[in-house]
Protein backbone atom coordinates (compact mmCIF):
# COMPACT_ATOMS: atom_id res chain seq x y z
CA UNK A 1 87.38 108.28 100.48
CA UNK A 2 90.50 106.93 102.76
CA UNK A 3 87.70 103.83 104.07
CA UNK A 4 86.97 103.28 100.69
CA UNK A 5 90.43 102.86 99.58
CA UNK A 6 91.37 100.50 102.66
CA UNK A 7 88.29 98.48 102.55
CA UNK A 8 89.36 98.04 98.46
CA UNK A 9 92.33 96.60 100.03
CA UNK A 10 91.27 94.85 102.24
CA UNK A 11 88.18 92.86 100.13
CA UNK A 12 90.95 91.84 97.86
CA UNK A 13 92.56 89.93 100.21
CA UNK A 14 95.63 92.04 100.61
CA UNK A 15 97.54 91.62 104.22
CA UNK A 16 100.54 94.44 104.06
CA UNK A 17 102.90 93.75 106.49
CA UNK A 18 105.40 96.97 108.04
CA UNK A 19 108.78 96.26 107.99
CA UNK A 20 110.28 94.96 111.24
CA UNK A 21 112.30 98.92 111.09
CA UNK A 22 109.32 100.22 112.34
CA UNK A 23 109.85 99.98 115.96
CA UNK A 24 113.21 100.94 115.52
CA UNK A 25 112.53 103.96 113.79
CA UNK A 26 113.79 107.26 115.45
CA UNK A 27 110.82 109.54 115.82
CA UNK A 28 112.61 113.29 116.01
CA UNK A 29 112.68 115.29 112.28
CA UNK A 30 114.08 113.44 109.81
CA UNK A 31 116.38 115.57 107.51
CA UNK A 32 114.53 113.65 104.34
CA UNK A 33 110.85 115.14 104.97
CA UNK A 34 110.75 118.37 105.68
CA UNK A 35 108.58 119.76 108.21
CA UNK A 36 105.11 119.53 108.78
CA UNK A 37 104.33 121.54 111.52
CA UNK A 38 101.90 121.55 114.56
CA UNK A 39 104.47 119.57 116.39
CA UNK A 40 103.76 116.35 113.47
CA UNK A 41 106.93 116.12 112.08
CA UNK A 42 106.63 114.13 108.87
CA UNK A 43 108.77 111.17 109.23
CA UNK A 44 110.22 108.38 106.28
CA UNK A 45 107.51 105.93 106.38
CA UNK A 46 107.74 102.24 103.79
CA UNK A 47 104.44 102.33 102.20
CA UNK A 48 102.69 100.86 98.99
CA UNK A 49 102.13 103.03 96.29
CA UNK A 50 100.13 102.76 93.40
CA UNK A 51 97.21 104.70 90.98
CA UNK A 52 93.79 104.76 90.84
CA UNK A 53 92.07 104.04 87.57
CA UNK A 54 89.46 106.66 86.22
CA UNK A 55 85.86 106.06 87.08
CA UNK A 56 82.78 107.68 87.05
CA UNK A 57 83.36 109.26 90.64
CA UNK A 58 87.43 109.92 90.22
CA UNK A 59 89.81 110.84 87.99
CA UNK A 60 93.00 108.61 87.98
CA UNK A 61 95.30 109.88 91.12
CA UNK A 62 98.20 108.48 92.88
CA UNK A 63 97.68 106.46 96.64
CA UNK A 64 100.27 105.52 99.01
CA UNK A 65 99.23 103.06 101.81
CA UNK A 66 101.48 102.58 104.43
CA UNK A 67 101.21 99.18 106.18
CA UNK A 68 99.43 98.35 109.85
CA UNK A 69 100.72 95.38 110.89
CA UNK A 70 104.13 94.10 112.09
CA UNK A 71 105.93 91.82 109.73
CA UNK A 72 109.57 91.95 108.22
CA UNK A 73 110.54 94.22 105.01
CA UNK A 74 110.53 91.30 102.42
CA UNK A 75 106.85 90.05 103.48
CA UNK A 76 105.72 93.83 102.82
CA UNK A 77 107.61 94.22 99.75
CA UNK A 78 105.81 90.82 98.84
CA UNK A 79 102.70 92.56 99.77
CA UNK A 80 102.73 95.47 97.52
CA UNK A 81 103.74 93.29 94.88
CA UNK A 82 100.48 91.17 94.89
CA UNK A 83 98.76 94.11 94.29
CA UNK A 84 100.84 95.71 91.57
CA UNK A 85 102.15 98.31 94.07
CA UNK A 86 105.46 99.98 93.97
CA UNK A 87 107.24 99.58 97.41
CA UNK A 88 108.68 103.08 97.95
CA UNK A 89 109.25 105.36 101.17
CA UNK A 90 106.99 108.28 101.73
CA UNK A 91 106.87 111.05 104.52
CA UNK A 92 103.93 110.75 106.64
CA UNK A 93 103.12 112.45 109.83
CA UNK A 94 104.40 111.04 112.99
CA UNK A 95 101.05 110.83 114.19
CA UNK A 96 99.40 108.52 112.06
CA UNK A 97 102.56 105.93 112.62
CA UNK A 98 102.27 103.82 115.98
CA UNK A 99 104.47 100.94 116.72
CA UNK A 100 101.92 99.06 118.92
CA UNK A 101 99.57 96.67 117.14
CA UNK A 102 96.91 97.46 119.22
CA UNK A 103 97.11 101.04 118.65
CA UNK A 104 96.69 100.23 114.91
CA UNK A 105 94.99 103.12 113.22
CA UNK A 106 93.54 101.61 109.88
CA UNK A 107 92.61 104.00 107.27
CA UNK A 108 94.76 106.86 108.84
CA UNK A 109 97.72 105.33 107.79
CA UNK A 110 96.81 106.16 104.08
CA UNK A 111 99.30 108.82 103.36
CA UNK A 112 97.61 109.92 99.71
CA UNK A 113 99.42 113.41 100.47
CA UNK A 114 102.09 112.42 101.52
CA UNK A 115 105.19 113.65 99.59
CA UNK A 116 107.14 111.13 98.02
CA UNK A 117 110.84 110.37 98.94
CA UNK A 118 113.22 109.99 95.74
């Protein structure tokens, strides 16, 4: 189901871009997401959020997608807007976020259980 949602993404021509923050952001707990355990701390993480429709294989639900590739906060906002998503922070755990590029995880970064910062 996560490949599904990121290739829906992706075929509708959707680049999100991750905030230029990213590499700047301080990966110990952060006292906004609580734990998650296993030594993954959940940390804040920008991310596009938006809902499914009904269809015959889903009831309607809630997705956040957090973005994959480095660009600045406005261009990711921008993003999310093209595709009627909200821009909003969510916690996701610290090891599905990389700052490389090339260590770019895809799908993983879906963070569809994520729990959502006010």
């Amino acid at each position: 189901m996560k490949a599904s949602i990121f290739l829906l993404a992706v075929s509708a021509g959707v680049a999100l871009a991750q905030p230029a923050s990213l590499a700047e952001r301080d990966h110990t707990e952060s006292p906004l997401c609580p734990w998650f355990g296993d030594d993954n701390p959940l940390q804040p993480t920008p991310a596009c959020c938006y809902n499914m429709p009904w269809t015959k294989e889903h009831l309607p639900y809630k997705v956040c997608m957090a973005p994959s590739s480095a660009k600045n906060t406005a261009d990711f906002e921008e993003s999310c807007r093209k595709i009627k998503a909200e821009a909003r922070p969510v916690c996701c755990p610290q090891s599905l976020i990389t700052d490389d590029e090339s260590k770019d995880k895809g799908d993983d970064l879906l963070c569809y259980k994520a729990k959502t910062l006010n």
